[in-house]
N, C-alpha and C. Protein backbone atom coordinates (compact mmCIF):
# COMPACT_ATOMS: atom_id res chain seq x y z
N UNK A 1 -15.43 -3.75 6.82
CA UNK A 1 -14.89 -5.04 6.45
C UNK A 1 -15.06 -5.98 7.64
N UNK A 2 -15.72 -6.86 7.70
CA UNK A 2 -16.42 -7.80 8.92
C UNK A 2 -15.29 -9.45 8.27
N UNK A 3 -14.78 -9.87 9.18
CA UNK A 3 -14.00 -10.90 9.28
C UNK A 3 -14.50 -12.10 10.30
N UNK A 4 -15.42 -12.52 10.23
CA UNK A 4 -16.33 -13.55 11.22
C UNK A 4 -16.17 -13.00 12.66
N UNK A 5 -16.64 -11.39 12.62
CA UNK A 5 -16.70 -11.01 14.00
C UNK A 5 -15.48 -10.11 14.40
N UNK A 6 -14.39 -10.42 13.83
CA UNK A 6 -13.00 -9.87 14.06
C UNK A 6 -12.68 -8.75 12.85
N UNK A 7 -11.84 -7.41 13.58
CA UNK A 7 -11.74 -6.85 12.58
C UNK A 7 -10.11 -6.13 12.79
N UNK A 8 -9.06 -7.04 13.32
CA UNK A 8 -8.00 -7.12 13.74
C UNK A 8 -7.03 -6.17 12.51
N UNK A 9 -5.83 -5.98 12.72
CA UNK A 9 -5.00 -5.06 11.64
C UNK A 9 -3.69 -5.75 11.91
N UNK A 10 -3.46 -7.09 11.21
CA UNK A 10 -1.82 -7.60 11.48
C UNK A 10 -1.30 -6.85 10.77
N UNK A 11 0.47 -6.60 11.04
CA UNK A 11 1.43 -6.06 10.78
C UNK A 11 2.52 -7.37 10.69
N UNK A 12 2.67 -7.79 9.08
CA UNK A 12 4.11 -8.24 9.21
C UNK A 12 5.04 -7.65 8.19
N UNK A 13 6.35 -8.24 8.25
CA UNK A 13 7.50 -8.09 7.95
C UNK A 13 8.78 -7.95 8.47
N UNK A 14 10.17 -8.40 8.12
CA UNK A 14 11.18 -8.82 8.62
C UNK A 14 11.75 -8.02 10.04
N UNK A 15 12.13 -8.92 10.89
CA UNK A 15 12.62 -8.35 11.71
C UNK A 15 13.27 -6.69 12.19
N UNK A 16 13.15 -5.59 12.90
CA UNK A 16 13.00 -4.56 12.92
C UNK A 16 12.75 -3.56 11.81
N UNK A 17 11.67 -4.21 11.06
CA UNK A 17 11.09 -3.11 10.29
C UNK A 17 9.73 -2.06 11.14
N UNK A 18 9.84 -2.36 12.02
CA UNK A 18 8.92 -1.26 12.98
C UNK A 18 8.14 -1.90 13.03
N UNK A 19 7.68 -2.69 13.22
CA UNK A 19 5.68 -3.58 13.48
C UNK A 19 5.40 -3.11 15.10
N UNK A 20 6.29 -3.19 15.59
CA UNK A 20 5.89 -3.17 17.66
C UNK A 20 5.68 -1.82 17.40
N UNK A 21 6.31 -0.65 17.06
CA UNK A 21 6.69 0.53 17.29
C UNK A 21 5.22 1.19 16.45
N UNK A 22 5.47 0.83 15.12
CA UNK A 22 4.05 1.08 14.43
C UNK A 22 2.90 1.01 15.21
N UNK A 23 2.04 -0.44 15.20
CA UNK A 23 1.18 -0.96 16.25
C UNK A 23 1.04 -0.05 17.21
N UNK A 24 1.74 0.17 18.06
CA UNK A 24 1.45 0.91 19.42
C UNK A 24 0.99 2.09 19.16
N UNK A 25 2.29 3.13 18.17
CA UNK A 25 1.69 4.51 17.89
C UNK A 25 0.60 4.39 17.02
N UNK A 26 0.04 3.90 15.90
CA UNK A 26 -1.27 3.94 15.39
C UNK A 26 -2.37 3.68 16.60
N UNK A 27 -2.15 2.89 17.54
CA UNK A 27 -3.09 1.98 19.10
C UNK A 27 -3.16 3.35 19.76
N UNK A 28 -2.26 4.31 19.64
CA UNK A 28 -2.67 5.66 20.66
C UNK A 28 -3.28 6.72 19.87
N UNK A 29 -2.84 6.99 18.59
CA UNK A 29 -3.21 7.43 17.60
C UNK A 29 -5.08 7.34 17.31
N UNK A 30 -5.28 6.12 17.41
CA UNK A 30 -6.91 5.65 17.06
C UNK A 30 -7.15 5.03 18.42
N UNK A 31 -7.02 5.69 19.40
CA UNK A 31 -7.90 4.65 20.17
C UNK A 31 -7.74 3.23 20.02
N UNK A 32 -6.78 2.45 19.63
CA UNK A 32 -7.02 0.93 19.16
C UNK A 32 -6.18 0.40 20.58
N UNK A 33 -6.67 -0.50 20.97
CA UNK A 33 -5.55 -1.63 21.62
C UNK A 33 -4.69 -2.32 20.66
N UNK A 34 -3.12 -2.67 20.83
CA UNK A 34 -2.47 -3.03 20.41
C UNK A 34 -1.98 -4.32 21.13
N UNK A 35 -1.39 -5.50 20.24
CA UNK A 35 -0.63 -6.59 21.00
C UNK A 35 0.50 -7.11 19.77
N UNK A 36 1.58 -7.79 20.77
CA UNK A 36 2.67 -7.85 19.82
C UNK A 36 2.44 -9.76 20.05
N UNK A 37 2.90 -10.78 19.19
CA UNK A 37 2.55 -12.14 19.14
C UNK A 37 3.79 -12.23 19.98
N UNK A 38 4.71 -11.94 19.86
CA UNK A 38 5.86 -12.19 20.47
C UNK A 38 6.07 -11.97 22.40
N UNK A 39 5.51 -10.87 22.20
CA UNK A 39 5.04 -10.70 24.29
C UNK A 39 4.18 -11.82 23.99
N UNK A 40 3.16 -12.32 23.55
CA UNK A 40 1.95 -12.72 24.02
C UNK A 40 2.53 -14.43 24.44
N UNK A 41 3.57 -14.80 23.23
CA UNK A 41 4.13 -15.99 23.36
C UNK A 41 4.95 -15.82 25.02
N UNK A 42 5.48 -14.95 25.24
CA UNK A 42 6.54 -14.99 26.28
C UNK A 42 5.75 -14.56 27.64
N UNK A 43 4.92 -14.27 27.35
CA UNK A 43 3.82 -14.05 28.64
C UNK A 43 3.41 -15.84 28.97
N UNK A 44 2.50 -16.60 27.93
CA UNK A 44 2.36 -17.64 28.18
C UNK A 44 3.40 -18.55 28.47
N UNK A 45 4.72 -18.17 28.26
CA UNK A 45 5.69 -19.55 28.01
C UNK A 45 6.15 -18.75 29.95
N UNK A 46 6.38 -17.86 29.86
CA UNK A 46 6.90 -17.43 31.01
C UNK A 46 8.93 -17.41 30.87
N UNK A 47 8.75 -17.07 29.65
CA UNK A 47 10.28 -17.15 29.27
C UNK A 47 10.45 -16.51 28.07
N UNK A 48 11.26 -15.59 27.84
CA UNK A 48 11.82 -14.83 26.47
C UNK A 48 12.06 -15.49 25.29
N UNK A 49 11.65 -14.95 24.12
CA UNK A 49 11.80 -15.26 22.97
C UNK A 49 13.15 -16.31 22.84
N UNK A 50 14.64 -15.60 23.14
CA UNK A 50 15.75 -16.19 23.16
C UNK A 50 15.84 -17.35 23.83
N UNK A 51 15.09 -17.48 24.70
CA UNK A 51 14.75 -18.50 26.03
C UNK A 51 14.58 -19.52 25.47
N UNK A 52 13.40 -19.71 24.59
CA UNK A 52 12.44 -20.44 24.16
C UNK A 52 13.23 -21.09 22.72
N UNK A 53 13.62 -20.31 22.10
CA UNK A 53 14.41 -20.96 21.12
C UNK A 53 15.83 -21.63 21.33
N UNK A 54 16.25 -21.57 22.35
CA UNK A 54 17.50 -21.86 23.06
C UNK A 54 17.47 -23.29 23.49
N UNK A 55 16.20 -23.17 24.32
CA UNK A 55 15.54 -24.26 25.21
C UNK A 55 14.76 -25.30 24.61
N UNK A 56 14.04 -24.78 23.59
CA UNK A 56 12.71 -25.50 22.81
C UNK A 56 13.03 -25.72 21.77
N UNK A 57 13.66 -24.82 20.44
CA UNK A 57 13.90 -24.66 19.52
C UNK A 57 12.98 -24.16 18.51
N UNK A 58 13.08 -23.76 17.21
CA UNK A 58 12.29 -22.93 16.88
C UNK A 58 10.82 -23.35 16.30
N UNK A 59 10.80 -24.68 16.55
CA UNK A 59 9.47 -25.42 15.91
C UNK A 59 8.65 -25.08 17.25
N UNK A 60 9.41 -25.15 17.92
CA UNK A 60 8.35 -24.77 19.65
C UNK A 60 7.92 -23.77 19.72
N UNK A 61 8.27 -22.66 19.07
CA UNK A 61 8.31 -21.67 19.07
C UNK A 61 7.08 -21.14 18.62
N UNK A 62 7.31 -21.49 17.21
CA UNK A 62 6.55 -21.79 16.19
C UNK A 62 4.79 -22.23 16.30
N UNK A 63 5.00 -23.31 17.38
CA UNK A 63 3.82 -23.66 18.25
C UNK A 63 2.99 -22.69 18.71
N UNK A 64 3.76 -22.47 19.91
CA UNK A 64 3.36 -21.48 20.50
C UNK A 64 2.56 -19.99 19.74
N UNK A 65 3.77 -19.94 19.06
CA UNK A 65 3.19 -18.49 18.28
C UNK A 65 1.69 -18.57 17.53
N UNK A 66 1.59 -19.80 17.02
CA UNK A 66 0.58 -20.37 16.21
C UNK A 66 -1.06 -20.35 16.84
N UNK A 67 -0.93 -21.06 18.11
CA UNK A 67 -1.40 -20.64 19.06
C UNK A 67 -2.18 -19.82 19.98
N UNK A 68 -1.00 -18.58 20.61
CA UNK A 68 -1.57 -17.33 20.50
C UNK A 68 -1.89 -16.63 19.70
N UNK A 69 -1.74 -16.95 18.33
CA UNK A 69 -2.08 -16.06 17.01
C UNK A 69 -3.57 -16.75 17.25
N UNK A 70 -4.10 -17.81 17.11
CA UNK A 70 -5.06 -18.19 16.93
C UNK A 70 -6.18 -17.81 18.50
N UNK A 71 -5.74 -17.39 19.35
CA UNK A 71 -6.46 -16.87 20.66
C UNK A 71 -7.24 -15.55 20.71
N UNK A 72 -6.81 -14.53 19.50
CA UNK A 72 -7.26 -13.45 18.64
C UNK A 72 -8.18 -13.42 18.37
N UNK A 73 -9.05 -14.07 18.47
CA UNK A 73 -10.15 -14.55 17.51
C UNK A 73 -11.32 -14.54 18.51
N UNK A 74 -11.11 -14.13 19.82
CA UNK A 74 -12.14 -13.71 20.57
C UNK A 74 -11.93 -12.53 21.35
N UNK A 75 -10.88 -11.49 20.53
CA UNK A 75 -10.68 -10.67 20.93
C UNK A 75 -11.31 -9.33 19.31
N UNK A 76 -11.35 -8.27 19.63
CA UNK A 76 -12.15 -7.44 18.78
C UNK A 76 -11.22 -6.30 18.59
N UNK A 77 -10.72 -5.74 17.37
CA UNK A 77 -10.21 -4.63 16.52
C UNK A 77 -8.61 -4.13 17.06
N UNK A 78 -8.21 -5.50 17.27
CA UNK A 78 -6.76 -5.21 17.06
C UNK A 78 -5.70 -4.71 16.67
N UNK A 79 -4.92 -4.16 17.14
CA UNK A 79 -3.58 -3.84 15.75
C UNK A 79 -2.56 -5.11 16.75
N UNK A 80 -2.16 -5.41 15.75
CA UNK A 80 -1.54 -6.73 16.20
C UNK A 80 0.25 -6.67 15.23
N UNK A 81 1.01 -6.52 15.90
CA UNK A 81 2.28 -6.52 15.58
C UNK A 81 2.94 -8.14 16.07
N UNK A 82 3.03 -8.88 14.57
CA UNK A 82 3.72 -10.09 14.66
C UNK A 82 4.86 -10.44 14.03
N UNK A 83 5.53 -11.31 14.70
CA UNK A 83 7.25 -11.65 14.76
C UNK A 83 7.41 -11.83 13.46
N UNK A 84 8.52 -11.89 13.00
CA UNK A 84 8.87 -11.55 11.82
C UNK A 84 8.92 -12.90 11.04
N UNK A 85 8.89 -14.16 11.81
CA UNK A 85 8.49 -15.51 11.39
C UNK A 85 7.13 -16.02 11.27
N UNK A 86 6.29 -15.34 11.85
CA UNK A 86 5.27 -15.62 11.45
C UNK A 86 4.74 -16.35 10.05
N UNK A 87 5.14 -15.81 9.05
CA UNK A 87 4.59 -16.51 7.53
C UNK A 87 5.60 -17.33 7.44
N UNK A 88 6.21 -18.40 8.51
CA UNK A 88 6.80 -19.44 8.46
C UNK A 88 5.94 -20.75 8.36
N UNK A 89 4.33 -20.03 9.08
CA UNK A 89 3.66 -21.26 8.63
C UNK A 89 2.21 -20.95 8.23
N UNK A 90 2.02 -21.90 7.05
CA UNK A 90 0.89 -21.04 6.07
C UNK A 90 -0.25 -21.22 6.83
N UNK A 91 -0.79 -21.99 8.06
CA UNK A 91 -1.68 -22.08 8.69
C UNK A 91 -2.16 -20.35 9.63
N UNK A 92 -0.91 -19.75 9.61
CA UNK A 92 -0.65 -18.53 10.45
C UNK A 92 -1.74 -17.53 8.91
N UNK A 93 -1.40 -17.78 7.96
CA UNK A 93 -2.01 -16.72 6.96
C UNK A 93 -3.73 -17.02 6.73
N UNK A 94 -3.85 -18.04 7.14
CA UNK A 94 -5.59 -18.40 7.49
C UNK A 94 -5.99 -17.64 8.04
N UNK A 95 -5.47 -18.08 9.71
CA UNK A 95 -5.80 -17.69 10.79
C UNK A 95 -6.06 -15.74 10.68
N UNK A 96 -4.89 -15.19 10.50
CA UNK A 96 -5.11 -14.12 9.93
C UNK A 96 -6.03 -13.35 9.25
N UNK A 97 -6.12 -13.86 8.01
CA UNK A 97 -7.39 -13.88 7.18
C UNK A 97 -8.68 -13.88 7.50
N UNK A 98 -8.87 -15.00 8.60
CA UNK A 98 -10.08 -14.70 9.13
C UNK A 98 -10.49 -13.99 10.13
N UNK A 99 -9.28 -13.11 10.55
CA UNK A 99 -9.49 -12.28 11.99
C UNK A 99 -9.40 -10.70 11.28
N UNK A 100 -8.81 -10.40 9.83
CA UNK A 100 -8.94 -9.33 9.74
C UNK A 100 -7.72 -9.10 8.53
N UNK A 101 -7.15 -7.95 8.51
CA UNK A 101 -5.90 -7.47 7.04
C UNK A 101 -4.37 -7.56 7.55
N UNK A 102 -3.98 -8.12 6.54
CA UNK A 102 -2.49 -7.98 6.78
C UNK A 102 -1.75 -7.07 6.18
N UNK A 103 -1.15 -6.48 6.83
CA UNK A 103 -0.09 -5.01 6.51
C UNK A 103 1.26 -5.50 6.54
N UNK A 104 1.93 -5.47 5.15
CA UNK A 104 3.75 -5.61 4.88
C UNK A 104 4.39 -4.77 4.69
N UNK A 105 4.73 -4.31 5.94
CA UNK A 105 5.89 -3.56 6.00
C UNK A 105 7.09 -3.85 5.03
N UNK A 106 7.11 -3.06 3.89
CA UNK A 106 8.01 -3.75 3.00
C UNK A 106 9.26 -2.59 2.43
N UNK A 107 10.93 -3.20 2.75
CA UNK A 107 11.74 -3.05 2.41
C UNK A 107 12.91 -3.59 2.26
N UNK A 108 14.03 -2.67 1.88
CA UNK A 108 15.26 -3.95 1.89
C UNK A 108 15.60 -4.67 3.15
N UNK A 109 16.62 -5.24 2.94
CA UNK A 109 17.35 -5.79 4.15
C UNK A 109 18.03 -4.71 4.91
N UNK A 110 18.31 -3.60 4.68
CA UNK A 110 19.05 -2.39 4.94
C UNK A 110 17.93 -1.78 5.97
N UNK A 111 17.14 -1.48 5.40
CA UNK A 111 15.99 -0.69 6.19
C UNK A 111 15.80 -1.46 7.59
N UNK A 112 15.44 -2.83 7.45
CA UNK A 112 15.05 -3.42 8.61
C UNK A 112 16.29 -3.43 9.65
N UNK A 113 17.47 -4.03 9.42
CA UNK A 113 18.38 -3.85 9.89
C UNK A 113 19.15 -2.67 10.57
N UNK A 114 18.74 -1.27 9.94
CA UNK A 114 19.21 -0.46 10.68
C UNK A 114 18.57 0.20 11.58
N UNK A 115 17.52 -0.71 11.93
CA UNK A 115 16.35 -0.44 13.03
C UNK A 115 16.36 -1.27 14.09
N UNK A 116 17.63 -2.47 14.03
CA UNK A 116 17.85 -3.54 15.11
C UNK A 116 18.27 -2.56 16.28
N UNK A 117 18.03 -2.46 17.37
CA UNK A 117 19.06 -2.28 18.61
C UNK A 117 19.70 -3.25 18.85
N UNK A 118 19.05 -4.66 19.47
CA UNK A 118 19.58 -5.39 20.09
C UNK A 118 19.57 -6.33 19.08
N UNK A 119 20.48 -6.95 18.72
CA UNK A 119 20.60 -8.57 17.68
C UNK A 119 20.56 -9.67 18.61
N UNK A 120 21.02 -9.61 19.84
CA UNK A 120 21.12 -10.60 20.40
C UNK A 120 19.73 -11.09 20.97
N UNK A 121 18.54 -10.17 21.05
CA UNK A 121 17.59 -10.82 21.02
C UNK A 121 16.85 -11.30 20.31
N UNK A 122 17.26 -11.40 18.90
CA UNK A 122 16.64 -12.05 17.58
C UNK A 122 17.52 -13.46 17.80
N UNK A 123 17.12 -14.33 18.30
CA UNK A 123 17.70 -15.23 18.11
C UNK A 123 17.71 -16.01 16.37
N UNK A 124 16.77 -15.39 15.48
CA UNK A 124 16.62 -15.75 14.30
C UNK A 124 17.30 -15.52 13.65
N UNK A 125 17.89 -14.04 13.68
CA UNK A 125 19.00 -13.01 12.91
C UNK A 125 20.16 -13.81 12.51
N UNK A 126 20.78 -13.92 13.67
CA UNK A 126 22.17 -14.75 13.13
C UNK A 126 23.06 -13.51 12.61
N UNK A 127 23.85 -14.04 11.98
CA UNK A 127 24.92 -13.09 11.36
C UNK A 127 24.65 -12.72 9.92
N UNK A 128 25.16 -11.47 9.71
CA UNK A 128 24.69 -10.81 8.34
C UNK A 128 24.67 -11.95 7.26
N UNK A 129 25.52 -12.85 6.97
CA UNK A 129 24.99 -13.68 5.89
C UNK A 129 23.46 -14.71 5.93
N UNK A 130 23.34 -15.30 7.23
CA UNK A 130 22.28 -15.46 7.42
C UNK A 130 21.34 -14.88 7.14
N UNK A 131 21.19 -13.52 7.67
CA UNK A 131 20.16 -12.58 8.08
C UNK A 131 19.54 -12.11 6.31
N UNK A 132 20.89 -12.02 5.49
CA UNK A 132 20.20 -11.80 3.98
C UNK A 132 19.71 -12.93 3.44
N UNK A 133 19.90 -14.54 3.83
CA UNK A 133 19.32 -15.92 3.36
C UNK A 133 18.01 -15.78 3.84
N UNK A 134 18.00 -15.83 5.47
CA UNK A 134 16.40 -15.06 5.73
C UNK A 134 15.49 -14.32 5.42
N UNK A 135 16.28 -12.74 4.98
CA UNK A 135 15.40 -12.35 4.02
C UNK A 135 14.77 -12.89 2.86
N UNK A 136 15.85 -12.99 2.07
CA UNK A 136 15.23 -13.66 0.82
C UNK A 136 14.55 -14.81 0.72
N UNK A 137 14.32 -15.51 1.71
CA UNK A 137 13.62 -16.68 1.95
C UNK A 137 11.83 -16.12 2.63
N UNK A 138 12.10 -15.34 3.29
CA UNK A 138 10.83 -14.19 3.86
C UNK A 138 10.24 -13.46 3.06
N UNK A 139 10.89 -12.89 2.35
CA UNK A 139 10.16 -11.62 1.05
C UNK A 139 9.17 -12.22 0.75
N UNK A 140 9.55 -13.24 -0.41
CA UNK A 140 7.97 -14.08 -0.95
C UNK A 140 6.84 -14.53 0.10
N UNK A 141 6.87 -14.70 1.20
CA UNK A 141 6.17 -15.26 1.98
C UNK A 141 5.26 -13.43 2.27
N UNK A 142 6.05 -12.44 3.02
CA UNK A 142 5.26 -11.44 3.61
C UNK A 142 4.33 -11.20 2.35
N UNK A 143 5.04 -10.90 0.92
CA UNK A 143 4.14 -10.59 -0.56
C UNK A 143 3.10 -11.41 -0.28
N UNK A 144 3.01 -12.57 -0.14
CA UNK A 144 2.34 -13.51 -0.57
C UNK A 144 0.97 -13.49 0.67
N UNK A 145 1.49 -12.93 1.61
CA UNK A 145 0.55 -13.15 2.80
C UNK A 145 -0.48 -11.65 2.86
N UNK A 146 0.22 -10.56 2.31
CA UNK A 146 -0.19 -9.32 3.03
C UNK A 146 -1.50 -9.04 2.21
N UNK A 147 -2.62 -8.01 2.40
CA UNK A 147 -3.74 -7.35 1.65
C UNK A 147 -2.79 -6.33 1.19
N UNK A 148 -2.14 -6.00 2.13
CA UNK A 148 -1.67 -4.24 1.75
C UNK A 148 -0.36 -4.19 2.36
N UNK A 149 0.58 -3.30 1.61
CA UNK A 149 1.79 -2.35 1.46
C UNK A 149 2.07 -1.41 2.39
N UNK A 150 2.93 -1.33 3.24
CA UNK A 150 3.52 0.07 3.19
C UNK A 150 5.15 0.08 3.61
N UNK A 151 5.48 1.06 2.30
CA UNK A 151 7.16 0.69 1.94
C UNK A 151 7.51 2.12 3.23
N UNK A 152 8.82 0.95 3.93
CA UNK A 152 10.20 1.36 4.88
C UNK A 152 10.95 2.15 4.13
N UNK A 153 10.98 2.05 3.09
CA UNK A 153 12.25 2.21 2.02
C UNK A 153 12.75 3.51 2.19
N UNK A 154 14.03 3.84 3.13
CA UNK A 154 14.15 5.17 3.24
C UNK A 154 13.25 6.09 4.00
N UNK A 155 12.33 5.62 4.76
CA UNK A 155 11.84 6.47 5.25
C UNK A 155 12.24 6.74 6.79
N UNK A 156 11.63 8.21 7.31
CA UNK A 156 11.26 7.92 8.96
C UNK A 156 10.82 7.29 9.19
N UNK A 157 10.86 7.13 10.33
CA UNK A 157 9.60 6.29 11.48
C UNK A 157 8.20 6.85 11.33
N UNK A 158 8.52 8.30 11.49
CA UNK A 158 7.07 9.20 11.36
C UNK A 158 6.69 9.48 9.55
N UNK A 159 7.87 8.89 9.32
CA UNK A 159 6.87 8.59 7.27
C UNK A 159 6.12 7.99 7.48
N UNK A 160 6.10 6.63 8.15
CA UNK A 160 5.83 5.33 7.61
C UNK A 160 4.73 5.45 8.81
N UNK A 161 4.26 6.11 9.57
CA UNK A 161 3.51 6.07 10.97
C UNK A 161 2.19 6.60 9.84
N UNK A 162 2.29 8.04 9.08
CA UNK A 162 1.91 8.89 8.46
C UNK A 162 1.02 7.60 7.04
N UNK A 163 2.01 6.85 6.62
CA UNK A 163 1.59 6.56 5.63
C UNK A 163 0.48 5.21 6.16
N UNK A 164 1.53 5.07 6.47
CA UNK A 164 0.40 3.57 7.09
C UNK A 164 -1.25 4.39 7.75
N UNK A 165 -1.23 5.20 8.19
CA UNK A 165 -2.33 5.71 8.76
C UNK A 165 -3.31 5.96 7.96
N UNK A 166 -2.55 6.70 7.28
CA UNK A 166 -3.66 6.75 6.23
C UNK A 166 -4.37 6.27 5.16
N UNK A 167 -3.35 5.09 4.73
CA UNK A 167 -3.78 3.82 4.25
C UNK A 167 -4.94 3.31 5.01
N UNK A 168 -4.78 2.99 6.00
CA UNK A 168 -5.81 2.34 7.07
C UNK A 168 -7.26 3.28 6.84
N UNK A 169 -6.69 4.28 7.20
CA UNK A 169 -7.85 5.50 7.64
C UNK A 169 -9.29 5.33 6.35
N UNK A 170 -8.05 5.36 5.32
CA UNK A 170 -9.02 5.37 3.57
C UNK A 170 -9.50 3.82 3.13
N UNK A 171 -8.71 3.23 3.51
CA UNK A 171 -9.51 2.33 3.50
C UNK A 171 -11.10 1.61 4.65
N UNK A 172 -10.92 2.39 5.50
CA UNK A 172 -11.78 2.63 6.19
C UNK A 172 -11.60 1.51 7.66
N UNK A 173 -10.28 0.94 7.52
CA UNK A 173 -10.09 0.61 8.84
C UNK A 173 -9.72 0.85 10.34
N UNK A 174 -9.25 1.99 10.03
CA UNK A 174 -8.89 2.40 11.64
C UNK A 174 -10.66 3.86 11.46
């Protein structure tokens, strides 16, 4: 599958549904280099996610992310684990598109959530009523953005490492 040169593997879906954790172990798994949009933003800004939305707010953010998402594009066979806002802006699902497949990590609000450690560095999260308005405001967007599936729902870490792999594998991307 040739993507104008790029043959990248995004990972989205809601906040701690595993995308960093995924990414990396499939990246050691296959030989792949891995990058998360979220370091990549805070490498360039020279300030943390929380930082940046604190300071900038989240349209800046937003920028930024947009940005380094789009800097991908002279880089080659990625697994790329991106923030969970990402399909906040439909220019981000182009960009994507033309660098390679999108993978949705897809489950409830339960699943992702009981994979948070830290909340306080989601500055997006907010408090549980929020955090389910977010979801449901996100769902349609990851559906809407992804090529391909692979359901959290109840699983391990090493389900979903397993399944996703081999999704990839058969379809002939990793």
């Amino acid at each position: 599958m040739v993507h104008e040169g790029c043959d990248h593997i995004f990972f989205v879906g809601f906040l701690g549904a595993g995308k960093s954790t995924l990414a990396r172990n499939l990246g050691h798994m296959f030989n792949r280099r891995y990058v998360d949009t979220d370091r990549l933003v805070e490498r360039a800004c020279h300030r943390s996610v929380t930082q940046i939305f604190r300071s900038s707010g989240e349209d800046a953010f937003r920028d930024y992310e947009t940005h380094e998402l789009s800097r991908l594009s002279s880089r080659r066979s990625l697994l790329v684990s991106c923030g969970g806002g990402i399909v906040e802006r439909p220019d981000n699902e182009r960009i994507m598109h033309e660098m390679g497949v999108i993978v949705y990590l897809e489950g409830s609000l339960e699943d992702s959530l009981r994979q948070i450690r830290h909340p306080e560095k989601r500055p997006d999260l907010g408090d549980r009523e929020h955090a389910a308005a977010l979801f449901a405001h996100r769902r349609p967007l990851y559906e809407g953005f992804c090529d391909y599936r692979v359901s959290i729902a109840g699983k391990t870490f090493d389900e979903v490492l397993a399944s996703a792999g081999e999704l990839l594998w058969e379809k002939g991307l990793l």
